[in-house]
Protein backbone atom coordinates (compact mmCIF):
# COMPACT_ATOMS: atom_id res chain seq x y z
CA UNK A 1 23.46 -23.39 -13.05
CA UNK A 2 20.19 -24.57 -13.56
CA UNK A 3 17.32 -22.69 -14.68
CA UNK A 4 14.32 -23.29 -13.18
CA UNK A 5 15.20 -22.95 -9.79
CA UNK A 6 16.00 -18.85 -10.93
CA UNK A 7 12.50 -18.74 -12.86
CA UNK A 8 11.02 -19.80 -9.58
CA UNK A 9 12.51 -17.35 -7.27
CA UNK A 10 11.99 -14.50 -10.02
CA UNK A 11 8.40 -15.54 -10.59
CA UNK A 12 8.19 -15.70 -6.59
CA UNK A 13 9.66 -11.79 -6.54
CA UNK A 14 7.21 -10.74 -9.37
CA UNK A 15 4.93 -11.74 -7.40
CA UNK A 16 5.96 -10.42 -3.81
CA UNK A 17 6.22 -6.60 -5.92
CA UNK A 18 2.34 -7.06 -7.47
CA UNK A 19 1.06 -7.63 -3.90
CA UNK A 20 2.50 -4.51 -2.13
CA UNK A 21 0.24 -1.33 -2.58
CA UNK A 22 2.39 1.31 -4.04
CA UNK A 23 -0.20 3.85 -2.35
CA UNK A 24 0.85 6.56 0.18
CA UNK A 25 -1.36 6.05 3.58
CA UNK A 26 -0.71 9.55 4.82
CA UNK A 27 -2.13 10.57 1.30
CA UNK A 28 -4.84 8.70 1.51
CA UNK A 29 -5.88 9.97 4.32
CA UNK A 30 -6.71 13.31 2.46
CA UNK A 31 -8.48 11.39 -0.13
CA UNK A 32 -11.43 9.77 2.07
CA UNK A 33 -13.84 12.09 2.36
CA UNK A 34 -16.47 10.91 -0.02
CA UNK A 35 -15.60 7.33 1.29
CA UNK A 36 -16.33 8.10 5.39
CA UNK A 37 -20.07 9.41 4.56
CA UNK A 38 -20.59 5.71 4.32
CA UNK A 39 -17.67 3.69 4.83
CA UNK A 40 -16.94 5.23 8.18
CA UNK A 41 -19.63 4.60 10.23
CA UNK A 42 -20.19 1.65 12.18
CA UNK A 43 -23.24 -0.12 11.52
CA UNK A 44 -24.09 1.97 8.74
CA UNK A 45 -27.18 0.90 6.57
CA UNK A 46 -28.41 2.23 3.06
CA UNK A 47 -31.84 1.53 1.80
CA UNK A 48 -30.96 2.58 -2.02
CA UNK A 49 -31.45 0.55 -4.15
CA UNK A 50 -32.46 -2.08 -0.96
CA UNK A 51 -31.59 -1.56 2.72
CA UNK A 52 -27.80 -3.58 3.39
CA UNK A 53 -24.85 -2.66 5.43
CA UNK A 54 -22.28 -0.60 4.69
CA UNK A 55 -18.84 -2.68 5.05
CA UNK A 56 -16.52 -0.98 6.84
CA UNK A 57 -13.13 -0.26 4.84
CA UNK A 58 -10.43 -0.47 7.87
CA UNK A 59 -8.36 -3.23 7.37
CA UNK A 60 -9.42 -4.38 4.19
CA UNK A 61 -6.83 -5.84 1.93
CA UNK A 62 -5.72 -3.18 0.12
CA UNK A 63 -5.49 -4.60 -3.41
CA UNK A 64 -8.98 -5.59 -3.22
CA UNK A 65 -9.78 -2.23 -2.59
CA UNK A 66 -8.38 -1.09 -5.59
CA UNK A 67 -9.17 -3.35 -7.83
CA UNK A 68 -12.86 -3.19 -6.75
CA UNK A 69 -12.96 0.69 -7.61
CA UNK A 70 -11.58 -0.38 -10.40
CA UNK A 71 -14.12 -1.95 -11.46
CA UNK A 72 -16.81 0.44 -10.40
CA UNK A 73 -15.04 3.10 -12.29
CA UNK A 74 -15.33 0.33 -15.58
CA UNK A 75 -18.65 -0.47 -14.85
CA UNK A 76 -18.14 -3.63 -14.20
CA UNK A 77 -19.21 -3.61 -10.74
CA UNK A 78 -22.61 -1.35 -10.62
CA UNK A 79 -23.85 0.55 -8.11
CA UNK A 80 -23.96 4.21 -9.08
CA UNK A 81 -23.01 6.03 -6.35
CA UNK A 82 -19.66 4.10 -5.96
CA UNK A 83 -19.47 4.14 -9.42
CA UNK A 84 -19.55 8.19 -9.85
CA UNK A 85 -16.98 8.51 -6.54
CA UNK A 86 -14.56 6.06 -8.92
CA UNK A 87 -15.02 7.82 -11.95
CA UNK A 88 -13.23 10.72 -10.07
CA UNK A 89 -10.78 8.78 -9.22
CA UNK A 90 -7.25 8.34 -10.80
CA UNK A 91 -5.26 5.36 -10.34
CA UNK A 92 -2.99 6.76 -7.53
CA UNK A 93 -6.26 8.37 -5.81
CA UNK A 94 -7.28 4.40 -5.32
CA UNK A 95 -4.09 3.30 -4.23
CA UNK A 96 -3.39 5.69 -1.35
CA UNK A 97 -6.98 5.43 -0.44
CA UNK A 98 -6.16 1.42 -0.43
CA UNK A 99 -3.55 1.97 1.22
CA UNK A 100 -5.20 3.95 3.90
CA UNK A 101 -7.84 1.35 4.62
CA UNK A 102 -5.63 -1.08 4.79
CA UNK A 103 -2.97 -0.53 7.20
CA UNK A 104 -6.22 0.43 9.58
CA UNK A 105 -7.80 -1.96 12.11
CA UNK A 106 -11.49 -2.65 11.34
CA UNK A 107 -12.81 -0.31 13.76
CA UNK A 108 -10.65 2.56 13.39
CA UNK A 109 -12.00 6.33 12.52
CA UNK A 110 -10.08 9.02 11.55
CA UNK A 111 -9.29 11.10 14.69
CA UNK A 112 -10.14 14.45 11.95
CA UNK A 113 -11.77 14.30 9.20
CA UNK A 114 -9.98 15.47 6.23
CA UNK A 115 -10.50 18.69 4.68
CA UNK A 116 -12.39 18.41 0.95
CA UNK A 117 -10.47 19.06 -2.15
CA UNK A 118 -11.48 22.56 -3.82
């Protein structure tokens, strides 16, 4: 048998697994509530620091998602208010947000918003 046509097909399934969001949607649902403030509103524009729009999350590709709170929880994106909302985030909080977003459509709302944590 030869070998590189079995490294191929196992690289190939390494990297099927790292695509697929191992977050729960339904839980991530009860994790959005500092996200729709901003996130959730169509049209949505902040003027801190300068007035931009607010992209909308549904339908995002989830694994951007997380690794972009990712990197506002490391610092390495900054903007402060996303960064404090990822600092209280674990790793599991960001992927069934993620995974929330992302099996949305880009216009879709929650039909209820989600009670906060206590």
């Amino acid at each position: 048998m030869r070998p590189l046509p079995i490294l191929v097909a196992a690289a190939l399934g390494l990297a099927a697994h790292s695509t697929y969001a191992a977050g729960d949607s339904n839980a991530g649902r009860n994790k959005i509530y500092q996200c729709q403030g901003c996130h959730g509103i169509s049209g949505w524009k902040t003027a801190f620091p300068e007035v931009y729009q607010v992209p909308k999350l549904g339908g995002q590709n989830a694994q951007y998602i997380v690794a972009a709170l990712k990197q506002y929880k490391s610092g390495e994106r900054d903007f402060a208010t996303m960064r404090a909302i990822a600092a209280t985030l674990s790793d599991q909080d960001m992927e069934d947000i993620a995974a929330y977003y992302g099996g949305k459509a880009a216009g879709d709302t929650p039909k209820q918003q989600p009670e906060p944590k206590k």
